[in-house]
C-alpha atoms as a PDB file:
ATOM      1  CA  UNK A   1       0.000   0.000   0.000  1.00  0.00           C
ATOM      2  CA  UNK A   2       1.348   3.353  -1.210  1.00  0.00           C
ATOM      3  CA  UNK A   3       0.934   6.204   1.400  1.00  0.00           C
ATOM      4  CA  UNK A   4      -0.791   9.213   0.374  1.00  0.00           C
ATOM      5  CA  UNK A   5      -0.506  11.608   2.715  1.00  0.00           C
ATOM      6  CA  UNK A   6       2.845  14.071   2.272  1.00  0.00           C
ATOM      7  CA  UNK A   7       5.986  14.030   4.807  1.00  0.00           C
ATOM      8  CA  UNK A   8       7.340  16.942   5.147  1.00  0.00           C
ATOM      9  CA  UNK A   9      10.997  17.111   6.086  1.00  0.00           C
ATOM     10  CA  UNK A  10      13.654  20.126   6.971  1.00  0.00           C
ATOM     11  CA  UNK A  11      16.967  19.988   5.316  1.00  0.00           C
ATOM     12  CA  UNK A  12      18.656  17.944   7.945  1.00  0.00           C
ATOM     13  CA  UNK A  13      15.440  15.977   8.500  1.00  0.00           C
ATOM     14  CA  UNK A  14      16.024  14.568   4.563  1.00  0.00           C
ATOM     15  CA  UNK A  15      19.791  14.213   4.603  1.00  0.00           C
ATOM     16  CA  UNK A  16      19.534  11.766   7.758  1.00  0.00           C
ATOM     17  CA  UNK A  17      16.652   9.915   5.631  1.00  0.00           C
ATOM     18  CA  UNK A  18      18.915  10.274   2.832  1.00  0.00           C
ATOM     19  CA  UNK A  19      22.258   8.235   5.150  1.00  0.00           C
ATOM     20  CA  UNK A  20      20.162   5.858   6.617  1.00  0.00           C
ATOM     21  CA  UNK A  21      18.902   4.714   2.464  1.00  0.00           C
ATOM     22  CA  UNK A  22      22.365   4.419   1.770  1.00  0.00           C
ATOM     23  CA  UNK A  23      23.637   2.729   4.612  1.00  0.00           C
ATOM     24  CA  UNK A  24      20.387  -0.004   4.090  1.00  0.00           C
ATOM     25  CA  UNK A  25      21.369  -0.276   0.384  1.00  0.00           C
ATOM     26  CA  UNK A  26      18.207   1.473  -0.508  1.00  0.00           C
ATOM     27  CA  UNK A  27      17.502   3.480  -3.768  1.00  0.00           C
ATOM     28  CA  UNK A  28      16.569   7.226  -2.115  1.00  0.00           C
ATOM     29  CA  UNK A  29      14.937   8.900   1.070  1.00  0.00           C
ATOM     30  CA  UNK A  30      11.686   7.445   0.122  1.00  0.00           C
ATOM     31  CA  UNK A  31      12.303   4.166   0.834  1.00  0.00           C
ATOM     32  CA  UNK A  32      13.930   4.527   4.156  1.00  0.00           C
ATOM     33  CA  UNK A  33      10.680   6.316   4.668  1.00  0.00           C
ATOM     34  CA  UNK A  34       8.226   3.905   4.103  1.00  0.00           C
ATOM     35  CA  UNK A  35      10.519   1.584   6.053  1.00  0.00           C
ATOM     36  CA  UNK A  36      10.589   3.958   9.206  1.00  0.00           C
ATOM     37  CA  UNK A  37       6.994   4.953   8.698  1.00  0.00           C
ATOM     38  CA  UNK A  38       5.680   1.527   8.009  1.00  0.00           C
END
């Protein structure tokens, strides 16, 4: 299931999605969203 509803990040907020994607071997911020969110 796709979320809908917009996240709305800072700067800094994105960047730390951002490291913790790359360190997971993820493709971008979204991901490591939907993982953290989910």
């Amino acid at each position: 299931m796709r979320r809908t509803m917009p996240v709305c990040l800072d700067g800094e907020q994105y960047r730390l999605a951002a490291a913790i994607a790359k360190k997971r071997g993820m493709v971008d911020a979204g991901q490591a969203l939907e993982e953290i969110l989910g």
